[in-house]
PDB file of N, CA and C in Angstrom:
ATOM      1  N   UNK A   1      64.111 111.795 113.189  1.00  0.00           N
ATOM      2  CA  UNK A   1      64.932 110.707 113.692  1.00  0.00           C
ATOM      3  C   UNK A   1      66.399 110.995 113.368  1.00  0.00           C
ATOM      4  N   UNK A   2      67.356 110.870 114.371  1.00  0.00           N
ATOM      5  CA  UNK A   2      68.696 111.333 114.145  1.00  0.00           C
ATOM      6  C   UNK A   2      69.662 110.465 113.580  1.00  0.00           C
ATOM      7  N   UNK A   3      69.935 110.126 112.382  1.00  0.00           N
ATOM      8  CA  UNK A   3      71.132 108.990 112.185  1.00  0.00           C
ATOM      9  C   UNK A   3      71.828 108.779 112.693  1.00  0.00           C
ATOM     10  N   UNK A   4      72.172 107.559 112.262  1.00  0.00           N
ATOM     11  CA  UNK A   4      73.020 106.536 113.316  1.00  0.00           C
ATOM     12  C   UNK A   4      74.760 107.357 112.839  1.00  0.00           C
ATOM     13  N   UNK A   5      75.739 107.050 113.829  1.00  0.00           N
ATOM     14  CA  UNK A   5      76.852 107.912 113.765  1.00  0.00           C
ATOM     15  C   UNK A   5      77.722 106.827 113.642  1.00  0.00           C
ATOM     16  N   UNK A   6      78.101 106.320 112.381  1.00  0.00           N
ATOM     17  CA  UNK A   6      79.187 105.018 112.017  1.00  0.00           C
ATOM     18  C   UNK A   6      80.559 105.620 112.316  1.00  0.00           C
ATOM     19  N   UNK A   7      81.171 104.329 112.869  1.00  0.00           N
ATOM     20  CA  UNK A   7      82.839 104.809 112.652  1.00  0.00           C
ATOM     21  C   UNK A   7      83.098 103.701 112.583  1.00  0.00           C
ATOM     22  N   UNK A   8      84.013 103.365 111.116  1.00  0.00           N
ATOM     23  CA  UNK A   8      84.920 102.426 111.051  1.00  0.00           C
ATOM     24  C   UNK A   8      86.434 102.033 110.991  1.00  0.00           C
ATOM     25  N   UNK A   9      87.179 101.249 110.792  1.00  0.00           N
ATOM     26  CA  UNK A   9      88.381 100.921 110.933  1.00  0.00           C
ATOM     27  C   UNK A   9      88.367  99.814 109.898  1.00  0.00           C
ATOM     28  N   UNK A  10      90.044  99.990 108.963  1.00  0.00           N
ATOM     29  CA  UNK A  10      90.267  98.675 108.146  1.00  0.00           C
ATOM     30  C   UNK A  10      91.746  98.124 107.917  1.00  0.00           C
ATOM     31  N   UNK A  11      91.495  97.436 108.161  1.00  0.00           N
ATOM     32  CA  UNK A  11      93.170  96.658 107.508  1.00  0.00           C
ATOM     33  C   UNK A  11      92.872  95.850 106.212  1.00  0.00           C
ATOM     34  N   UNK A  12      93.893  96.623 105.260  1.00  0.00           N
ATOM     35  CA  UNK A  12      94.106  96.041 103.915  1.00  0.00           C
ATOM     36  C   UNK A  12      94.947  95.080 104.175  1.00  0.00           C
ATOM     37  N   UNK A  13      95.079  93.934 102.622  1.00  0.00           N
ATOM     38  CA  UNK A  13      96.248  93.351 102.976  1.00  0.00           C
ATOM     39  C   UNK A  13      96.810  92.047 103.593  1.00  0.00           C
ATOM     40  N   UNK A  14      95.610  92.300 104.344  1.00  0.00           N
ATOM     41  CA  UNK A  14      95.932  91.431 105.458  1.00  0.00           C
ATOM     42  C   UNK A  14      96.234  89.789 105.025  1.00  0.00           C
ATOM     43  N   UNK A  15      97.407  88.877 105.428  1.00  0.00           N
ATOM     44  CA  UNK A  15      97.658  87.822 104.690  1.00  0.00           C
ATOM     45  C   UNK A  15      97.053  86.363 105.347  1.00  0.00           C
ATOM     46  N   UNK A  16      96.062  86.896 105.558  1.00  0.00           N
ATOM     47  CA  UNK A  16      94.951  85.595 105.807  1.00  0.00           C
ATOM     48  C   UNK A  16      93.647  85.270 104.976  1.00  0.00           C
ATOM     49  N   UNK A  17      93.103  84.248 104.516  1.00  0.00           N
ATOM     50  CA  UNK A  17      91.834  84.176 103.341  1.00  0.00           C
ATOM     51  C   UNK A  17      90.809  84.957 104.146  1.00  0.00           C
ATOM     52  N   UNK A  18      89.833  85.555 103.301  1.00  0.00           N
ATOM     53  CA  UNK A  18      88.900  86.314 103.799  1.00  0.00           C
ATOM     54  C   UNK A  18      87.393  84.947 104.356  1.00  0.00           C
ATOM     55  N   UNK A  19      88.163  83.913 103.624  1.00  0.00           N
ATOM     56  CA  UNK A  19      86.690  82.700 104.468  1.00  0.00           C
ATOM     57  C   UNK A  19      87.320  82.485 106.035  1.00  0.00           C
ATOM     58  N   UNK A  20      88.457  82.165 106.270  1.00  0.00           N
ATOM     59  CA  UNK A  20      89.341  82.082 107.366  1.00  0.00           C
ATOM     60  C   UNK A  20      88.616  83.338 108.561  1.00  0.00           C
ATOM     61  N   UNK A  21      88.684  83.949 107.837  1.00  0.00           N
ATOM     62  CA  UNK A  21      88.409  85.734 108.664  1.00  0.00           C
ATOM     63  C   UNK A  21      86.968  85.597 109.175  1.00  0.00           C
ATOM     64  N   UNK A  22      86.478  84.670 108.351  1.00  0.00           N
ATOM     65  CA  UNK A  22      84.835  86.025 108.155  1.00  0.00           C
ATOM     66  C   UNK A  22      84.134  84.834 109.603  1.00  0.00           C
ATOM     67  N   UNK A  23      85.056  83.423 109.745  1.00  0.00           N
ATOM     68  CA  UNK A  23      84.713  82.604 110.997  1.00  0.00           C
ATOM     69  C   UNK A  23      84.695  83.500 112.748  1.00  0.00           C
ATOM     70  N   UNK A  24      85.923  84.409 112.457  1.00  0.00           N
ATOM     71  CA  UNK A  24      85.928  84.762 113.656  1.00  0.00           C
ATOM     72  C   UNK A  24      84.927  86.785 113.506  1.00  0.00           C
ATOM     73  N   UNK A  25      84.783  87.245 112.576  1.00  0.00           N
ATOM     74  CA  UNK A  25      83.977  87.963 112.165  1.00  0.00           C
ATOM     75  C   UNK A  25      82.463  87.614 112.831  1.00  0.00           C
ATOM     76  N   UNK A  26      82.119  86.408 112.476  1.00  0.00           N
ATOM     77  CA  UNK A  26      80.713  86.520 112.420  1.00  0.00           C
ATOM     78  C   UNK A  26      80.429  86.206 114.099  1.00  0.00           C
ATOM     79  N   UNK A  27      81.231  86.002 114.824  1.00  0.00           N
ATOM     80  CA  UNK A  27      81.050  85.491 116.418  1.00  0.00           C
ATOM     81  C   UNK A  27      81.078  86.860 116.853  1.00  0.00           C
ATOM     82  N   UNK A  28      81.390  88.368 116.229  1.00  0.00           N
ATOM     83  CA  UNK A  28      81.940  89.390 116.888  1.00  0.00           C
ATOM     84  C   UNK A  28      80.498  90.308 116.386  1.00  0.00           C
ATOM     85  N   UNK A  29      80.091  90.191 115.560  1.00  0.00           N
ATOM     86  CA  UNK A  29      79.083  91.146 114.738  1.00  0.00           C
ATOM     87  C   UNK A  29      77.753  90.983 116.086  1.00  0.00           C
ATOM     88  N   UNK A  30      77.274  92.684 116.013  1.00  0.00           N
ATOM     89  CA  UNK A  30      76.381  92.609 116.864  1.00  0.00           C
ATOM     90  C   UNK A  30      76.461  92.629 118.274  1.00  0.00           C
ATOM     91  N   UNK A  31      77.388  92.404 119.086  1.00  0.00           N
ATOM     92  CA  UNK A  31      77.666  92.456 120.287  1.00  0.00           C
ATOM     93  C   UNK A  31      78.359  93.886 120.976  1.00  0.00           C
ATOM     94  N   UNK A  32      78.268  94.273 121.701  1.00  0.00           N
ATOM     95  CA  UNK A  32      78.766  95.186 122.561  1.00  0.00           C
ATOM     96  C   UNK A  32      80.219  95.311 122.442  1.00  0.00           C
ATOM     97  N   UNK A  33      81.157  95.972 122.159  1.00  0.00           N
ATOM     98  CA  UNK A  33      82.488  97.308 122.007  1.00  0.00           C
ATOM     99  C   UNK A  33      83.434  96.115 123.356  1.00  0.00           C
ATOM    100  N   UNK A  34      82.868  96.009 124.449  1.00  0.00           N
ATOM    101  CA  UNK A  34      83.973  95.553 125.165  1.00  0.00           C
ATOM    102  C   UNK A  34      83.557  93.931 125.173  1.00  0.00           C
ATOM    103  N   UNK A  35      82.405  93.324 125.243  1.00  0.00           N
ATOM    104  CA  UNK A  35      82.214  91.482 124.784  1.00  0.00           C
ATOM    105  C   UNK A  35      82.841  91.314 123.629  1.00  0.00           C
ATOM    106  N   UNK A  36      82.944  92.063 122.200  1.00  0.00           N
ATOM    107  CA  UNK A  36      83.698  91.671 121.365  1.00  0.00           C
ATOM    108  C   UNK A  36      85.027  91.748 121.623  1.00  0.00           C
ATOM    109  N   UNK A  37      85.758  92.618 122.379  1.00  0.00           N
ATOM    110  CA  UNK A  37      87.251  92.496 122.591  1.00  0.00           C
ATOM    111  C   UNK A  37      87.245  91.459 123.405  1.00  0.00           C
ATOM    112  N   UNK A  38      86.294  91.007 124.831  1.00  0.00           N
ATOM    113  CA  UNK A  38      86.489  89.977 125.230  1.00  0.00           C
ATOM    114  C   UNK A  38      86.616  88.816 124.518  1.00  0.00           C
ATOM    115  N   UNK A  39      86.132  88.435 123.481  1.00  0.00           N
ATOM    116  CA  UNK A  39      85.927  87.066 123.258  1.00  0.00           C
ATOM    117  C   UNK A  39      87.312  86.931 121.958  1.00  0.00           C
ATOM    118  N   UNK A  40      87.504  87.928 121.404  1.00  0.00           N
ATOM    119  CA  UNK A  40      88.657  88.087 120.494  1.00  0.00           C
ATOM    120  C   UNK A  40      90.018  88.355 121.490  1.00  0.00           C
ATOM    121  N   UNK A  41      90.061  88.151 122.447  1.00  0.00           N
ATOM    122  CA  UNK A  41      91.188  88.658 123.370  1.00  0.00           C
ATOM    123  C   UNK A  41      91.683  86.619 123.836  1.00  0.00           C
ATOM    124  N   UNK A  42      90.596  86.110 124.228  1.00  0.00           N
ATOM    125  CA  UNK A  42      90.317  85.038 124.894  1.00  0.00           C
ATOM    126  C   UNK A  42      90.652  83.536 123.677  1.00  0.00           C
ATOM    127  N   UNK A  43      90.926  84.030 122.421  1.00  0.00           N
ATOM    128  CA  UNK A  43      91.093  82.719 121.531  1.00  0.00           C
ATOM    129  C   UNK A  43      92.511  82.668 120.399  1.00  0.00           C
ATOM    130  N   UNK A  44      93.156  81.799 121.076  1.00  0.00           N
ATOM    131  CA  UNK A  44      94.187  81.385 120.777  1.00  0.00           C
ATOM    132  C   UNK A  44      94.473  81.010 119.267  1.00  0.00           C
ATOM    133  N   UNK A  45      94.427  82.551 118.606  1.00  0.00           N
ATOM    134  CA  UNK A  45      94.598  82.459 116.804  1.00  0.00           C
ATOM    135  C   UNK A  45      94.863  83.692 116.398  1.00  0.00           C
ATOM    136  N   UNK A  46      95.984  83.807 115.782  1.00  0.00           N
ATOM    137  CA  UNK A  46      96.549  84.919 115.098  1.00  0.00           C
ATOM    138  C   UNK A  46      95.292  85.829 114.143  1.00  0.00           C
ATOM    139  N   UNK A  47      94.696  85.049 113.610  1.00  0.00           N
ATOM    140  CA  UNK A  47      93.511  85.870 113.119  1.00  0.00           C
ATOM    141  C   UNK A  47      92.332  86.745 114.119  1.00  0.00           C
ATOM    142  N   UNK A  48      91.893  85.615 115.349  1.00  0.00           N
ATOM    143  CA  UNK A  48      91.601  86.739 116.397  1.00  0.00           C
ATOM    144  C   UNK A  48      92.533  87.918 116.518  1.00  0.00           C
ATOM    145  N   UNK A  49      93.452  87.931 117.126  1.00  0.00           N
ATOM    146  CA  UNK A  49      94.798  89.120 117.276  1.00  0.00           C
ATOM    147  C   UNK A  49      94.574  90.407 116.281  1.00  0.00           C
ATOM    148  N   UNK A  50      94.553  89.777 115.029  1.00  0.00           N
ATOM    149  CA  UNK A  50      94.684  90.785 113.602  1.00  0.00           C
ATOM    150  C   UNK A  50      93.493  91.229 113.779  1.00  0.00           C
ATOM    151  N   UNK A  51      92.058  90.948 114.153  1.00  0.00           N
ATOM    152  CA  UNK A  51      90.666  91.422 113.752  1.00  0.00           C
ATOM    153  C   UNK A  51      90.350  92.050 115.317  1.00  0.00           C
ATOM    154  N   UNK A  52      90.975  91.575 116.513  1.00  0.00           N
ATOM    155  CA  UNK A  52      91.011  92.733 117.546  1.00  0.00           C
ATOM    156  C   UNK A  52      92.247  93.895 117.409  1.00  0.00           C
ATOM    157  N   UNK A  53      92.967  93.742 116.698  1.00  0.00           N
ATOM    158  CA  UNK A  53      93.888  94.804 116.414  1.00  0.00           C
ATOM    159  C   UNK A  53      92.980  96.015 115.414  1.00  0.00           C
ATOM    160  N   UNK A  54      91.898  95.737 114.807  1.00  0.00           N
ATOM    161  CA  UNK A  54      91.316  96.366 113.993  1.00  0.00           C
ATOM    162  C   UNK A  54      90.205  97.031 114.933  1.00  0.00           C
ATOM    163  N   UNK A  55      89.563  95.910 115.584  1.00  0.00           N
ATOM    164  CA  UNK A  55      88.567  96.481 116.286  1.00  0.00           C
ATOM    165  C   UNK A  55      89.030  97.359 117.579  1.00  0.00           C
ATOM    166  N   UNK A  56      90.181  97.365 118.048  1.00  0.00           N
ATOM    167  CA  UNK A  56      90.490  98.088 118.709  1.00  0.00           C
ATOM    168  C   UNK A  56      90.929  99.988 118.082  1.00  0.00           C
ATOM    169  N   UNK A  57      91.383  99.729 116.890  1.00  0.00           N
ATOM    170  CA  UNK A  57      91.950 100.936 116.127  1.00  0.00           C
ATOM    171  C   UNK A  57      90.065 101.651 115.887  1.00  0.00           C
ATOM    172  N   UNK A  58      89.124 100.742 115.531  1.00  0.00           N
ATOM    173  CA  UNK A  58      87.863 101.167 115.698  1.00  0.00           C
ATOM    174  C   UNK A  58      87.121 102.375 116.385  1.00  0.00           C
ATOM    175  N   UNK A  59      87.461 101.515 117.894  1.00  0.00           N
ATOM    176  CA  UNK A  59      86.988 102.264 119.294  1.00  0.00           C
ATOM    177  C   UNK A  59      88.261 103.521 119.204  1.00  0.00           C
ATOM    178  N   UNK A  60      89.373 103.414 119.046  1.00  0.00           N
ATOM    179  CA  UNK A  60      90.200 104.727 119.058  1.00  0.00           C
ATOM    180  C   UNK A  60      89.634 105.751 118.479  1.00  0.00           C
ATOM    181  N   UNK A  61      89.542 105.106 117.249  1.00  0.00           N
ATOM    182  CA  UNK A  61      88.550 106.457 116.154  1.00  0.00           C
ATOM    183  C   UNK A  61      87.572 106.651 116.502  1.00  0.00           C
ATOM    184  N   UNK A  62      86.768 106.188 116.739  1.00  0.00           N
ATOM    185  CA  UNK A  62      85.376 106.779 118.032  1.00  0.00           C
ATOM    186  C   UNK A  62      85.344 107.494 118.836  1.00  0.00           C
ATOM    187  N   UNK A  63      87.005 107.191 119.365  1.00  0.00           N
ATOM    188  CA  UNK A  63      87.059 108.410 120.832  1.00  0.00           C
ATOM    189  C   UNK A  63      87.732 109.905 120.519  1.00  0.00           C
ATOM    190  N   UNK A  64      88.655 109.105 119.689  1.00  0.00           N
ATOM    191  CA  UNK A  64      89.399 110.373 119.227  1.00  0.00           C
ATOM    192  C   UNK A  64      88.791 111.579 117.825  1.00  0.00           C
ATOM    193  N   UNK A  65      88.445 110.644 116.820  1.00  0.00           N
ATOM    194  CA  UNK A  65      87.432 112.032 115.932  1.00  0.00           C
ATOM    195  C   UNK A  65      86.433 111.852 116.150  1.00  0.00           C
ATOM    196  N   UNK A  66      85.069 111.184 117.029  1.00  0.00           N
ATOM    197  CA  UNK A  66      84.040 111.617 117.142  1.00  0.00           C
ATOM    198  C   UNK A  66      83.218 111.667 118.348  1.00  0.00           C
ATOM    199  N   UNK A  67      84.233 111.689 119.322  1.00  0.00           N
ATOM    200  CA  UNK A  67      83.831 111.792 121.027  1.00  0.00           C
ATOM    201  C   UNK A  67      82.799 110.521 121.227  1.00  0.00           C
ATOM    202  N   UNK A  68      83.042 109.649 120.941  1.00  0.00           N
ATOM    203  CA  UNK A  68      82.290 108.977 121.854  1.00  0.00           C
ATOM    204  C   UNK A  68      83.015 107.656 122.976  1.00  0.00           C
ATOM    205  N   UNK A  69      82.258 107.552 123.685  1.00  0.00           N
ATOM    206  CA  UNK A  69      82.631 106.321 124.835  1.00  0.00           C
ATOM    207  C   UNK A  69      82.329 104.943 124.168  1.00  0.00           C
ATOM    208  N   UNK A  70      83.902 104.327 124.395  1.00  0.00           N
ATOM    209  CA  UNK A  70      83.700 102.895 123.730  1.00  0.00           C
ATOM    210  C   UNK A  70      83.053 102.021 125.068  1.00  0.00           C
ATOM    211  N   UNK A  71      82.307 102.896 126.531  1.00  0.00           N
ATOM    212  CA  UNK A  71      80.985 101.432 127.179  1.00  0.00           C
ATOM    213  C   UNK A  71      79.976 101.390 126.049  1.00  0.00           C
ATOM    214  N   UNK A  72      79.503 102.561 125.222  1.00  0.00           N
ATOM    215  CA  UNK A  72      78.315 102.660 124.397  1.00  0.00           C
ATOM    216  C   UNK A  72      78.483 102.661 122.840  1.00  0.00           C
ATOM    217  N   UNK A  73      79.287 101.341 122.350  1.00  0.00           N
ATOM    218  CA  UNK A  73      79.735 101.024 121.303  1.00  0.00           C
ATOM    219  C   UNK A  73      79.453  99.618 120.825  1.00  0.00           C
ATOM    220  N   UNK A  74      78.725  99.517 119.635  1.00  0.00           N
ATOM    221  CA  UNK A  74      78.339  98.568 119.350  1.00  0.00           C
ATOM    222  C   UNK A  74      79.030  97.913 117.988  1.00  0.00           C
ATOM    223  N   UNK A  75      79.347  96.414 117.705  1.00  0.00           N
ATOM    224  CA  UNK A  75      79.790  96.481 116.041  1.00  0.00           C
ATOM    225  C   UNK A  75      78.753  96.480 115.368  1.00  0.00           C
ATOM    226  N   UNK A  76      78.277  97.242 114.660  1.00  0.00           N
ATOM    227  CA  UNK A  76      77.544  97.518 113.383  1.00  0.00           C
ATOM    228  C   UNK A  76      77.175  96.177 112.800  1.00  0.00           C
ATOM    229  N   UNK A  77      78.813  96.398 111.912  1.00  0.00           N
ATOM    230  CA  UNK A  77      78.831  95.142 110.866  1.00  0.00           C
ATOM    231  C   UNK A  77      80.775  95.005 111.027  1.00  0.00           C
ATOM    232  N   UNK A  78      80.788  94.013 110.160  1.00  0.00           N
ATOM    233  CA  UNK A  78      82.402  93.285 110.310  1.00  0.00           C
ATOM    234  C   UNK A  78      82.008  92.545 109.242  1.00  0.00           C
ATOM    235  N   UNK A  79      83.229  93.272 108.103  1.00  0.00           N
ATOM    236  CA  UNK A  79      83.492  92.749 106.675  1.00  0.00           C
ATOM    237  C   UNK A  79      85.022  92.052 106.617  1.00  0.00           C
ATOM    238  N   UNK A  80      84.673  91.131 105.619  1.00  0.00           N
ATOM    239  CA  UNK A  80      86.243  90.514 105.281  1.00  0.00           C
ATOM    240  C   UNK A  80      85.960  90.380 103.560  1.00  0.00           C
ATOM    241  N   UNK A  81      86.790  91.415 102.608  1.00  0.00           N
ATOM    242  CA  UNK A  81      86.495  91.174 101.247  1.00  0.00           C
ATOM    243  C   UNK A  81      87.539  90.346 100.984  1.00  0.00           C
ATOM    244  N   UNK A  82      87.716  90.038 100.041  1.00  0.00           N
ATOM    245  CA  UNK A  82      88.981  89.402  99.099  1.00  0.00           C
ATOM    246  C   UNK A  82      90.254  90.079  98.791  1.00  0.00           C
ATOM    247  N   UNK A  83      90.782  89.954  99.324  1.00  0.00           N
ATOM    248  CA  UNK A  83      91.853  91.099  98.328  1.00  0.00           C
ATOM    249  C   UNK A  83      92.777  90.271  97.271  1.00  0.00           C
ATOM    250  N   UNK A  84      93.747  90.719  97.112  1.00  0.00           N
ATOM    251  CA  UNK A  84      94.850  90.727  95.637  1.00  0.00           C
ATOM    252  C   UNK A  84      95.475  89.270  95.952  1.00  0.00           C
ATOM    253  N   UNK A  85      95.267  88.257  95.028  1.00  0.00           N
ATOM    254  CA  UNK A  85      96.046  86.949  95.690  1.00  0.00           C
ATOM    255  C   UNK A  85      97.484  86.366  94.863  1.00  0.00           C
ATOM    256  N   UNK A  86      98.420  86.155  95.584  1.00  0.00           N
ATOM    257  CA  UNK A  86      99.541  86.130  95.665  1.00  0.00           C
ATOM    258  C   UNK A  86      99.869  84.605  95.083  1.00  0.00           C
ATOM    259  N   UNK A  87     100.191  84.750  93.603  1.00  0.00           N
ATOM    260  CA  UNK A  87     100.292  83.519  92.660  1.00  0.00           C
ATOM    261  C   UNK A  87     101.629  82.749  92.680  1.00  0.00           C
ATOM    262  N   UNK A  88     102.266  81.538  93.329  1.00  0.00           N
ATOM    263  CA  UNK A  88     103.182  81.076  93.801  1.00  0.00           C
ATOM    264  C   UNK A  88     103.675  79.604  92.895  1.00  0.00           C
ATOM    265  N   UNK A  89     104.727  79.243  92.723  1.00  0.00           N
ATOM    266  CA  UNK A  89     104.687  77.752  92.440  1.00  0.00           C
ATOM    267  C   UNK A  89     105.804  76.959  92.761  1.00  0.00           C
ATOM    268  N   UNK A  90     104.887  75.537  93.084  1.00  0.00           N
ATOM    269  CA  UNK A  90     105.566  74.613  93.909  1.00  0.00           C
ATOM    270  C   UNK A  90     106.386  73.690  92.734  1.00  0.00           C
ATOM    271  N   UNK A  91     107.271  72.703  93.246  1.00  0.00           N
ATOM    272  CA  UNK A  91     108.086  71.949  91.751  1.00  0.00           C
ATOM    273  C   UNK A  91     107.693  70.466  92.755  1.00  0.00           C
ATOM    274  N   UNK A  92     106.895  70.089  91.966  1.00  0.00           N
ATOM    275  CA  UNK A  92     106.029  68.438  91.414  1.00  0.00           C
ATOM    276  C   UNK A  92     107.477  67.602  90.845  1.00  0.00           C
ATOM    277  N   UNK A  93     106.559  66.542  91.003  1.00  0.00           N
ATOM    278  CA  UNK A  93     107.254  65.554  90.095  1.00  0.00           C
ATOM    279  C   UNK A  93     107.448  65.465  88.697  1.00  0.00           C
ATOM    280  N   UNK A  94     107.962  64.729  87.921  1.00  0.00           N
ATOM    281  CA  UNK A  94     108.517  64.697  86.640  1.00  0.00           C
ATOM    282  C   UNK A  94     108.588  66.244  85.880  1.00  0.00           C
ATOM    283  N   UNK A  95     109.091  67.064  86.696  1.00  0.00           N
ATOM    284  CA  UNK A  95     109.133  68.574  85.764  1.00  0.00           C
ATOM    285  C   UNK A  95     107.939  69.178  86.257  1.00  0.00           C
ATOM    286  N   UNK A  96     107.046  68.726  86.586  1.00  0.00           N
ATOM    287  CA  UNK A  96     105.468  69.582  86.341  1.00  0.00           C
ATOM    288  C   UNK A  96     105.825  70.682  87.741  1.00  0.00           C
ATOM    289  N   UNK A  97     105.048  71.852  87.591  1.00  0.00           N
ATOM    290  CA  UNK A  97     104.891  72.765  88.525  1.00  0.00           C
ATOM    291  C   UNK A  97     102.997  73.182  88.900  1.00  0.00           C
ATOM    292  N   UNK A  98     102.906  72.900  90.162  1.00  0.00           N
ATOM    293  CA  UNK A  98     101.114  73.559  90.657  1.00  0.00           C
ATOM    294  C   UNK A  98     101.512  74.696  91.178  1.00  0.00           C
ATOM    295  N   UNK A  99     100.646  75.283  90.554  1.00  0.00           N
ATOM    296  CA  UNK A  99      99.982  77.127  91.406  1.00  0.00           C
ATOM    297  C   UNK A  99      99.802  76.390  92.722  1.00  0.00           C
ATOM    298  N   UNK A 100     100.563  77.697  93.131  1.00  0.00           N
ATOM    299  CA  UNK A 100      99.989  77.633  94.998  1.00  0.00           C
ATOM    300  C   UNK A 100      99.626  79.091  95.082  1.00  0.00           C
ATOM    301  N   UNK A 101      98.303  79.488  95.768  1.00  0.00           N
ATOM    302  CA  UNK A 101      97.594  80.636  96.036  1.00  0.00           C
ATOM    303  C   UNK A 101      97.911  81.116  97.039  1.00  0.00           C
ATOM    304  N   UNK A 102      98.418  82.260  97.681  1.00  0.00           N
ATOM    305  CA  UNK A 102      98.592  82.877  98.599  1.00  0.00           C
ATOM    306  C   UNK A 102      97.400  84.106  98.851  1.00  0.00           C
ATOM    307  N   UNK A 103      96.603  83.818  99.326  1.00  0.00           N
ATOM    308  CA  UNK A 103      95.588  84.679  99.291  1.00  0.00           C
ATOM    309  C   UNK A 103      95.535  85.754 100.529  1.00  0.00           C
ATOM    310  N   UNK A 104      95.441  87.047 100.014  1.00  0.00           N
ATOM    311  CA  UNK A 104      95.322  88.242 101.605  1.00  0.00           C
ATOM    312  C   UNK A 104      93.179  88.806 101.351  1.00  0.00           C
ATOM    313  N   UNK A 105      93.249  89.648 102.389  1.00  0.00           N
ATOM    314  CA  UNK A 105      91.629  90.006 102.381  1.00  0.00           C
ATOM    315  C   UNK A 105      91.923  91.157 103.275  1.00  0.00           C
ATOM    316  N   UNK A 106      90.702  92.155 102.929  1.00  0.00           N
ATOM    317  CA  UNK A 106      90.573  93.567 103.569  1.00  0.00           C
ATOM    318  C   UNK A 106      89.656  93.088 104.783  1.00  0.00           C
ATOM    319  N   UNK A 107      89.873  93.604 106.010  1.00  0.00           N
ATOM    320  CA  UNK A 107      89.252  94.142 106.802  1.00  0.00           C
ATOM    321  C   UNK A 107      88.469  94.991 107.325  1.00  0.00           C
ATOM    322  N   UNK A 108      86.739  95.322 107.393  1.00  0.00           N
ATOM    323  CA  UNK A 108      86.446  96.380 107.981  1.00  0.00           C
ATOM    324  C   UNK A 108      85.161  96.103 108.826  1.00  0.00           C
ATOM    325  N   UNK A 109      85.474  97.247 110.297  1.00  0.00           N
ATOM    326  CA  UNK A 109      85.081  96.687 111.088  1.00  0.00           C
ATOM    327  C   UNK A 109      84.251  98.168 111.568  1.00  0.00           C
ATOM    328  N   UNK A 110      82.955  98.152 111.740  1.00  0.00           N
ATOM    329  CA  UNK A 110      82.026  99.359 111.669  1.00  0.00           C
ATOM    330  C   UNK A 110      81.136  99.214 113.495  1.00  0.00           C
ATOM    331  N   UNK A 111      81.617 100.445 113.866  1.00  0.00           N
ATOM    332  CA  UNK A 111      80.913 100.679 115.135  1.00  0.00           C
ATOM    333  C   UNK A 111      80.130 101.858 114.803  1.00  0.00           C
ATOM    334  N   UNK A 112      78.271 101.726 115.770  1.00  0.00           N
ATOM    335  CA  UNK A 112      77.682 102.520 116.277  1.00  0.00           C
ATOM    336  C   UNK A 112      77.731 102.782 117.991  1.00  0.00           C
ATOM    337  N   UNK A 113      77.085 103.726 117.500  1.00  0.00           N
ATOM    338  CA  UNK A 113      76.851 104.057 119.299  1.00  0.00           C
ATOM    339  C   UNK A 113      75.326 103.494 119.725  1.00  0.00           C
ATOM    340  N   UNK A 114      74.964 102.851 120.695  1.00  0.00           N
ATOM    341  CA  UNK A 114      74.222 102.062 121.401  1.00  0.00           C
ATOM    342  C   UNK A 114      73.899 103.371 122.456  1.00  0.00           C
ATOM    343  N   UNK A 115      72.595 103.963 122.318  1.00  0.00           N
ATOM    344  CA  UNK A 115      71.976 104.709 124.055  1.00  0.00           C
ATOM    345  C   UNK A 115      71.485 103.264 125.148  1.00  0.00           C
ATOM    346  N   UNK A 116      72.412 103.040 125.717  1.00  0.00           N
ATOM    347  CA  UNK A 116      71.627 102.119 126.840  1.00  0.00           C
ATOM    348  C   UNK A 116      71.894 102.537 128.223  1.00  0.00           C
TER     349      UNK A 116
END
């Protein structure tokens, strides 16, 4: 049996929460190379944009280091980890100061090839 031939793509960094992410992630996992750009092309949110900007850099690397055709491209899987969060503070009343969290998350977005 011949293994499966992964290629992925990631954006570090990225300054959106990784729970935020993993909403438009999980609508994309599993579907076909060009329905996932459709439906991430079609929704009006900067986080779609950022996670088809990834999945598009995906299918590049597919074509370009490992010859394959993004009609016969499938997403694997589509990760959103946590990354490094960005510790901020706001000025309260009577003197007091609250942490405000600025949180970023990694991106990675894993295509196979589909024989159909």
């Amino acid at each position: 049996m011949a293994e499966k031939q992964l290629v992925t793509a990631e954006a570090r960094y990225v300054r959106i929460s990784s729970s935020k992410v993993r909403r438009y992630l999980n609508l994309i996992k599993g579907k076909k190379f060009s329905e996932a750009v459709a439906i991430l092309k079609f929704m009006p949110s900067p986080t779609a944009e950022v996670i088809g900007k990834v999945l598009e850099s995906a299918g590049a690397n597919a074509e370009e280091n490992h010859n394959l055709l993004r009609d016969y491209l499938k997403v694997e899987d589509a990760v959103a980890d946590q990354g490094p969060t960005l510790k901020r503070w706001r000025a309260r009343a009577m003197g007091r100061g609250v942490r405000i969290r600025k949180r970023t998350s990694h991106i990675t977005i894993v295509l196979t090839e589909v024989k159909s």
